[in-house]
PDB file of N, CA and C in Angstrom:
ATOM      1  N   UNK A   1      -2.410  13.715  16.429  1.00  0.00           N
ATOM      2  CA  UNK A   1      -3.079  14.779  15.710  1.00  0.00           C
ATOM      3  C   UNK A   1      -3.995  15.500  16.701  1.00  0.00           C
ATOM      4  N   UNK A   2      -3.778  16.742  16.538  1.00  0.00           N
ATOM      5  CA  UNK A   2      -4.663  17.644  17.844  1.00  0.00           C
ATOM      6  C   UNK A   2      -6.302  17.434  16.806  1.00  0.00           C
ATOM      7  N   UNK A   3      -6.862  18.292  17.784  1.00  0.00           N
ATOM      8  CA  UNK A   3      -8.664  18.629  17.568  1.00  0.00           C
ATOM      9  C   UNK A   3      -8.439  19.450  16.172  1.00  0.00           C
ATOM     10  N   UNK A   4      -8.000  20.845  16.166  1.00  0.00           N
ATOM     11  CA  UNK A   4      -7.750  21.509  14.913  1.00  0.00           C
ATOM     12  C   UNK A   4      -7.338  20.950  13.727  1.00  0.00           C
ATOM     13  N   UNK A   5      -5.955  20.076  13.978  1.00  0.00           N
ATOM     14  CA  UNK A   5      -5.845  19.339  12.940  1.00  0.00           C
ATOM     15  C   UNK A   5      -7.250  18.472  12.370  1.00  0.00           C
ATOM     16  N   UNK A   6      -7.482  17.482  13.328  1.00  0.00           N
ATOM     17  CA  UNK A   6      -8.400  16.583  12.690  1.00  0.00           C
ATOM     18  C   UNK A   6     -10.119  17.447  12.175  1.00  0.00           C
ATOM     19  N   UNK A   7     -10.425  18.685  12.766  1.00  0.00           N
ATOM     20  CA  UNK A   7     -11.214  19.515  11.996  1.00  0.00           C
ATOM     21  C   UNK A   7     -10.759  19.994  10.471  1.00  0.00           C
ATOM     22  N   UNK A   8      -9.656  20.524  10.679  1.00  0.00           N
ATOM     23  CA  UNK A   8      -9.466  20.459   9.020  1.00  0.00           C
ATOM     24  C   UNK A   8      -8.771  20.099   8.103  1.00  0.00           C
ATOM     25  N   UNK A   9      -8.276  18.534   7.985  1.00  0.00           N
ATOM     26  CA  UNK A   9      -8.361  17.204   7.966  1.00  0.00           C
ATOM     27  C   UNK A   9     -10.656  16.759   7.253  1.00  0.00           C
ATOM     28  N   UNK A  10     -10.865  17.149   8.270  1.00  0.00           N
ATOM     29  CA  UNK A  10     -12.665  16.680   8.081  1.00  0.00           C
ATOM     30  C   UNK A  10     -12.789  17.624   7.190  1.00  0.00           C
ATOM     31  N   UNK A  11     -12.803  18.884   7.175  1.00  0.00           N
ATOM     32  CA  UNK A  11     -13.295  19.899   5.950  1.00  0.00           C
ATOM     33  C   UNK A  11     -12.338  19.451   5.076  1.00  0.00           C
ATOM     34  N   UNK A  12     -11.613  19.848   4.832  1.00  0.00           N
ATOM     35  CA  UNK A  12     -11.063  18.792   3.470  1.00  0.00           C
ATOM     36  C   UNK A  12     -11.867  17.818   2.891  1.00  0.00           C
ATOM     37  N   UNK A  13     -11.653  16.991   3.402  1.00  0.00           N
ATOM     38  CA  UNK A  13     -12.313  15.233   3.293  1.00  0.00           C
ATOM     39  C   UNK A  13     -14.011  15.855   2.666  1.00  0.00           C
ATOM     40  N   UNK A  14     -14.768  16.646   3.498  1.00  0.00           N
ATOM     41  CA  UNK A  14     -16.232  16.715   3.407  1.00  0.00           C
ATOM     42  C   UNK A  14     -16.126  17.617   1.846  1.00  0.00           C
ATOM     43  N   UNK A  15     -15.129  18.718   1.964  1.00  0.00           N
ATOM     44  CA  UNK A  15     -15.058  19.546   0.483  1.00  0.00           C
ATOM     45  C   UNK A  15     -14.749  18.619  -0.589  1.00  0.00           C
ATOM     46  N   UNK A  16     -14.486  17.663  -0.447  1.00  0.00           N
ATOM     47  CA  UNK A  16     -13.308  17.082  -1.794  1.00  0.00           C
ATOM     48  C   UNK A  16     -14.393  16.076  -2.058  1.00  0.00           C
ATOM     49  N   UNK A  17     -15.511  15.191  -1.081  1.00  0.00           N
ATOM     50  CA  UNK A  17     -16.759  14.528  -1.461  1.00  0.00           C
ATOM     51  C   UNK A  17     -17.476  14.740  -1.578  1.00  0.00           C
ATOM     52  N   UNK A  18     -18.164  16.404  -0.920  1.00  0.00           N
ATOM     53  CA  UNK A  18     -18.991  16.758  -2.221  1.00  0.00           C
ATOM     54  C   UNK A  18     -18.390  18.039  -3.756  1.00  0.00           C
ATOM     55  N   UNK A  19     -17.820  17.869  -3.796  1.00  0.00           N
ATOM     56  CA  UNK A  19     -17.178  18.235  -5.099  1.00  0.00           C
ATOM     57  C   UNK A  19     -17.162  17.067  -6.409  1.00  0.00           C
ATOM     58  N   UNK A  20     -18.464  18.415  -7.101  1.00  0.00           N
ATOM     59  CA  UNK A  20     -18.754  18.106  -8.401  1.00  0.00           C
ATOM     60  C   UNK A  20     -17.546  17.271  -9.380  1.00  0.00           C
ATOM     61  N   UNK A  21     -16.141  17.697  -9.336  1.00  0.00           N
ATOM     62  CA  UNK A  21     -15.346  17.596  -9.799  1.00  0.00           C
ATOM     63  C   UNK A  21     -14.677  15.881  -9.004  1.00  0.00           C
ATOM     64  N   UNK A  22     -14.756  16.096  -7.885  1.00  0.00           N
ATOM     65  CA  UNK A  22     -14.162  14.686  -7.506  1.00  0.00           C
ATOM     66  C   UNK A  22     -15.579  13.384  -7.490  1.00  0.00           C
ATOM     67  N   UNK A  23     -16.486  14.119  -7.546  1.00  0.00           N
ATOM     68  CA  UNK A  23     -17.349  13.005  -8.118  1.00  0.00           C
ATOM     69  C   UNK A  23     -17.646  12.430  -9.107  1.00  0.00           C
ATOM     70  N   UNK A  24     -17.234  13.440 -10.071  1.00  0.00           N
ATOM     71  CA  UNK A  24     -17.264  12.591 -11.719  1.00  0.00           C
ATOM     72  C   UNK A  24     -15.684  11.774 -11.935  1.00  0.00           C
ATOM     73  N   UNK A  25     -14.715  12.462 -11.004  1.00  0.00           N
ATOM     74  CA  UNK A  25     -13.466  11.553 -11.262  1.00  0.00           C
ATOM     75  C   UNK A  25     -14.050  10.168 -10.238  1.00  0.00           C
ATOM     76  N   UNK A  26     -14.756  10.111  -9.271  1.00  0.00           N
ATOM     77  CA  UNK A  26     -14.902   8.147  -8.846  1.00  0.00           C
ATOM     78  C   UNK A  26     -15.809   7.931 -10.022  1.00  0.00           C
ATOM     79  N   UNK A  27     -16.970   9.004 -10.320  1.00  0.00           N
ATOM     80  CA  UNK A  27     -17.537   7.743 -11.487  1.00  0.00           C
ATOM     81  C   UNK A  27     -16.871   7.155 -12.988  1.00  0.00           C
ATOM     82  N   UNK A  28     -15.829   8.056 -13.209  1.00  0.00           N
ATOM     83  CA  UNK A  28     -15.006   7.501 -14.392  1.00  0.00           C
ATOM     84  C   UNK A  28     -13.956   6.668 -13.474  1.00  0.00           C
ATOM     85  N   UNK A  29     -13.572   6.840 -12.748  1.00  0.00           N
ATOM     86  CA  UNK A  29     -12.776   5.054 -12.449  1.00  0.00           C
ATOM     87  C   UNK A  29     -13.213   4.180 -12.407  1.00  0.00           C
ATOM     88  N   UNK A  30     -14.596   4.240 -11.673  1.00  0.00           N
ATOM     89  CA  UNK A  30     -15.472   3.371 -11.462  1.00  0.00           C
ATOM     90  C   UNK A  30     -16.011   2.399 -13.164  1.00  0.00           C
ATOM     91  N   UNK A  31     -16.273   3.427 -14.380  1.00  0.00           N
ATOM     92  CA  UNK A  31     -16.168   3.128 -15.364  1.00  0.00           C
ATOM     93  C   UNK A  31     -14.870   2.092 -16.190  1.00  0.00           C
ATOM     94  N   UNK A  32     -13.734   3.205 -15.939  1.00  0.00           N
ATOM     95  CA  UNK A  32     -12.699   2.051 -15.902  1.00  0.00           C
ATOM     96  C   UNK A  32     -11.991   1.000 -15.143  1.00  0.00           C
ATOM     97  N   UNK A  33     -12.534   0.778 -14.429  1.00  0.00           N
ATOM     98  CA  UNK A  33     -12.295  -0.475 -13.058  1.00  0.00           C
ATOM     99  C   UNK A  33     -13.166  -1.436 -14.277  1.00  0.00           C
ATOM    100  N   UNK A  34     -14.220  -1.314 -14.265  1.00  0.00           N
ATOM    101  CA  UNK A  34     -15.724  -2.175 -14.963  1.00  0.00           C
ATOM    102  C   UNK A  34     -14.829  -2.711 -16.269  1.00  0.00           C
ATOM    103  N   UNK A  35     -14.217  -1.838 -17.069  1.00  0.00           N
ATOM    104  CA  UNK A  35     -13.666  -1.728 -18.489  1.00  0.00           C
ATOM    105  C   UNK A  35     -12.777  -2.867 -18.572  1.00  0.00           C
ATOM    106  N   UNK A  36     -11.860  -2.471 -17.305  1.00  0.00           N
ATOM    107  CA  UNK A  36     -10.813  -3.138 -17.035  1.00  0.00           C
ATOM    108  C   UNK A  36     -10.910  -4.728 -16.531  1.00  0.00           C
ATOM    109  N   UNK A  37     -12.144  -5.079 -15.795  1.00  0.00           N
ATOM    110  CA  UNK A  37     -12.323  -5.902 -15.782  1.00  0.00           C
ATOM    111  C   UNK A  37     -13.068  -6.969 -17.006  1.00  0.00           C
ATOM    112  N   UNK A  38     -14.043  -6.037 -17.610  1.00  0.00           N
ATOM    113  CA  UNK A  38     -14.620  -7.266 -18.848  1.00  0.00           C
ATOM    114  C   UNK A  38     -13.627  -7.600 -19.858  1.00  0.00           C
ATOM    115  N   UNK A  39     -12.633  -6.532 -20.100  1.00  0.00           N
ATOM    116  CA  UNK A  39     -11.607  -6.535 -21.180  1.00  0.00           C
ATOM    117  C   UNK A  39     -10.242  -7.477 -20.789  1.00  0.00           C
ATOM    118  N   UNK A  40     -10.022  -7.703 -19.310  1.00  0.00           N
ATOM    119  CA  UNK A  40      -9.283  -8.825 -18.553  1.00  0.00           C
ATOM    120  C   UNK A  40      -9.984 -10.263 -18.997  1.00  0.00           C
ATOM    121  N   UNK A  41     -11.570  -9.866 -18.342  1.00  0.00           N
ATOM    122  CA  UNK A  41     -12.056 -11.513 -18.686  1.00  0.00           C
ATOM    123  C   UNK A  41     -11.836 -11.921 -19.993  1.00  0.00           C
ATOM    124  N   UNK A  42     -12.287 -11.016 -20.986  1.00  0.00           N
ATOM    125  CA  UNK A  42     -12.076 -11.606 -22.726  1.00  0.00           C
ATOM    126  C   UNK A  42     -10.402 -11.655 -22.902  1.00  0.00           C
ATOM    127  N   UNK A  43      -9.733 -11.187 -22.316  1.00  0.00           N
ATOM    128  CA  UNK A  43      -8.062 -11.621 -22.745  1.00  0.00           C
ATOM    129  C   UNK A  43      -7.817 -12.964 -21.874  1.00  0.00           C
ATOM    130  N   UNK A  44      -8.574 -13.174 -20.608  1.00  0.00           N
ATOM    131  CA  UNK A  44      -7.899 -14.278 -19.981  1.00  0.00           C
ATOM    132  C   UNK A  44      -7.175 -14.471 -18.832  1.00  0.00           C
ATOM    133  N   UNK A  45      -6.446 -12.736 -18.951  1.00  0.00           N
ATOM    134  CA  UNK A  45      -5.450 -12.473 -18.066  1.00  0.00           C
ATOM    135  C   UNK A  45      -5.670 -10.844 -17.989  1.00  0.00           C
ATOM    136  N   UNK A  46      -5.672 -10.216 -16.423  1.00  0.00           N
ATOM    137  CA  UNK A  46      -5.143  -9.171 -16.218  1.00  0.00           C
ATOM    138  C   UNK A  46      -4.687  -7.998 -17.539  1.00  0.00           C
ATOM    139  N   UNK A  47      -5.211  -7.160 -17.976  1.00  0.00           N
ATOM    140  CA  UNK A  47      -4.629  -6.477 -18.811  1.00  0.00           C
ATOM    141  C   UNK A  47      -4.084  -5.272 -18.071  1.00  0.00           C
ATOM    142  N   UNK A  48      -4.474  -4.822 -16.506  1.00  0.00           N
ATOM    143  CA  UNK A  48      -3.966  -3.715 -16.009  1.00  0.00           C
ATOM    144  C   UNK A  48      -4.428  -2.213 -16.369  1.00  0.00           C
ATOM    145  N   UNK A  49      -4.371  -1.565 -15.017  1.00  0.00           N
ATOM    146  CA  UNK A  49      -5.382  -0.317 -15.210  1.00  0.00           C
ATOM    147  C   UNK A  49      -4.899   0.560 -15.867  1.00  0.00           C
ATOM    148  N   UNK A  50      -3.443   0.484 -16.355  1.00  0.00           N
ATOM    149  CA  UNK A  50      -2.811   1.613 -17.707  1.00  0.00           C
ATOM    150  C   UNK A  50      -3.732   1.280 -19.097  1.00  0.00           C
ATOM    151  N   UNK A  51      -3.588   0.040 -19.299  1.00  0.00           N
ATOM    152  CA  UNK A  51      -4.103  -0.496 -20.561  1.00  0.00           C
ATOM    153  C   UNK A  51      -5.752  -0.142 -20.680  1.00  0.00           C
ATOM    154  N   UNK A  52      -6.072  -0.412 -19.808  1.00  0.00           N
ATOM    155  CA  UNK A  52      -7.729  -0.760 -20.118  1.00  0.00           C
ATOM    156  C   UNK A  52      -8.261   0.947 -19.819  1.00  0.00           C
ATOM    157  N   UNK A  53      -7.199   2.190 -18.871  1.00  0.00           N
ATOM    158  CA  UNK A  53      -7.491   3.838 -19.271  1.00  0.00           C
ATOM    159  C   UNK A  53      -7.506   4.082 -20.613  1.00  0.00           C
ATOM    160  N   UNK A  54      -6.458   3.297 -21.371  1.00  0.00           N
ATOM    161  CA  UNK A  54      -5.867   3.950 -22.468  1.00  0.00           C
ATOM    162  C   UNK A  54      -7.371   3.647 -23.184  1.00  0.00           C
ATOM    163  N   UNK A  55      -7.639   2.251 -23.841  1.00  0.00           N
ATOM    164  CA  UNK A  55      -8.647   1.541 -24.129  1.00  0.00           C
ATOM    165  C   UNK A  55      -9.737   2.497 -23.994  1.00  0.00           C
ATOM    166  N   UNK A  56     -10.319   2.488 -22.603  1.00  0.00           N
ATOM    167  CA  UNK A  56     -11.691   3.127 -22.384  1.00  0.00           C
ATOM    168  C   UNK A  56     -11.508   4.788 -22.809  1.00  0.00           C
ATOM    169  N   UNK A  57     -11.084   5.930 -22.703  1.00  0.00           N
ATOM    170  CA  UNK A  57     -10.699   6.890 -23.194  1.00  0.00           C
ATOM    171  C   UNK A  57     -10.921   6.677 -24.652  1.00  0.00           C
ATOM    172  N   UNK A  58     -10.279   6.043 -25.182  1.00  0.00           N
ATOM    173  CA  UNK A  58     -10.081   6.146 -26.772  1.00  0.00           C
ATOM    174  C   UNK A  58     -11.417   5.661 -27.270  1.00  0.00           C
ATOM    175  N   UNK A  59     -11.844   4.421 -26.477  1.00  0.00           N
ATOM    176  CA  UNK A  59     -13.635   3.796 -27.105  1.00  0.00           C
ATOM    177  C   UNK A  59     -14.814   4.158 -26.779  1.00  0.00           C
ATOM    178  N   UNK A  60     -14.527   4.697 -25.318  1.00  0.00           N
ATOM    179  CA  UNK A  60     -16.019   4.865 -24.849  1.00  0.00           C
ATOM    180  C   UNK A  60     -15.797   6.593 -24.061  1.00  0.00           C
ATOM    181  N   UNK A  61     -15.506   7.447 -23.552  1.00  0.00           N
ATOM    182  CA  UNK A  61     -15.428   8.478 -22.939  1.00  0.00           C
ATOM    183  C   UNK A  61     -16.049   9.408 -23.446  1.00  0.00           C
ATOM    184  N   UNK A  62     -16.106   9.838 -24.685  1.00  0.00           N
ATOM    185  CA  UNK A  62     -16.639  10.607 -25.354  1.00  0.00           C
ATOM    186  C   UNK A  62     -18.763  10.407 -25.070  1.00  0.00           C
ATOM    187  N   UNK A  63     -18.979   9.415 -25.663  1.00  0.00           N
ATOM    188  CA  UNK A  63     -19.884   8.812 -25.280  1.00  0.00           C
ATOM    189  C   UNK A  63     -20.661   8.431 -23.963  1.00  0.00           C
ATOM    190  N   UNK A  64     -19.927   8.248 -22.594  1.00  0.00           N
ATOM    191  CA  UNK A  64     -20.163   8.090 -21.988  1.00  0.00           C
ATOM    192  C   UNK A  64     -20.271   9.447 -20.995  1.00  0.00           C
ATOM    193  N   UNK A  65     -19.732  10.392 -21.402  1.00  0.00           N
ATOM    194  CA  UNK A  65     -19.618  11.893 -20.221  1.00  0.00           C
ATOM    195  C   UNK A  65     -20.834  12.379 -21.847  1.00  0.00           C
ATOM    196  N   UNK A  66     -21.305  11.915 -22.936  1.00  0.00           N
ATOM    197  CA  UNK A  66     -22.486  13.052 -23.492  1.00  0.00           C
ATOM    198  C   UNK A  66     -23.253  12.400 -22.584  1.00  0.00           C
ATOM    199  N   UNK A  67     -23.283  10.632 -22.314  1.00  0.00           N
ATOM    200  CA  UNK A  67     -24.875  10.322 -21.266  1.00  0.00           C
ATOM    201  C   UNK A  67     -25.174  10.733 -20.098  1.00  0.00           C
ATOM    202  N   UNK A  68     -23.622  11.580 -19.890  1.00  0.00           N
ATOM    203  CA  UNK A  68     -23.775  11.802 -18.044  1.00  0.00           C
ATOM    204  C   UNK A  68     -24.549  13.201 -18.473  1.00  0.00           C
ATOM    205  N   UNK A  69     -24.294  13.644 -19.458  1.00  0.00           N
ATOM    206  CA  UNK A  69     -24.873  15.337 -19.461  1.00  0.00           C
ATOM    207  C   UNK A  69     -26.698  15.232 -19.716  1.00  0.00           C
ATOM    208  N   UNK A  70     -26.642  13.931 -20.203  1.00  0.00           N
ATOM    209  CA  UNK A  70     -28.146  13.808 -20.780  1.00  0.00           C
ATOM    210  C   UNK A  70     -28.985  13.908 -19.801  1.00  0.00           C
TER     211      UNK A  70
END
């Protein structure tokens, strides 16, 4: 990869982390990673990050993006 490339390669990377928009998408994974894990421990087993999106979306999302606005 030349110098140019890896400059914008870096602007990319620097636009896309501070972007409003890609920062609320890590803190909602980050939400459902958490989800996914307490809802694994109470089953026992792995429920997987399809299941526990579907889950968190439907129980808590609504709720949780009014506290981010608060």
């Amino acid at each position: 990869m030349n110098l140019t490339e890896q400059t914008t390669k870096s602007r990319s990377s620097d636009f896309a982390r501070n972007s409003n928009l890609y920062r609320e998408f890590l803190a909602e994974r980050s939400e459902i990673l958490r989800h996914k894990w307490l809802e694994s421990e109470k089953a026992g087993c792995d429920i997987g990050f399809e299941r526990a999106l579907l889950d968190w979306v439907r129980k808590h999302r609504s709720a949780w993006r009014q506290d981010r606005r608060a």
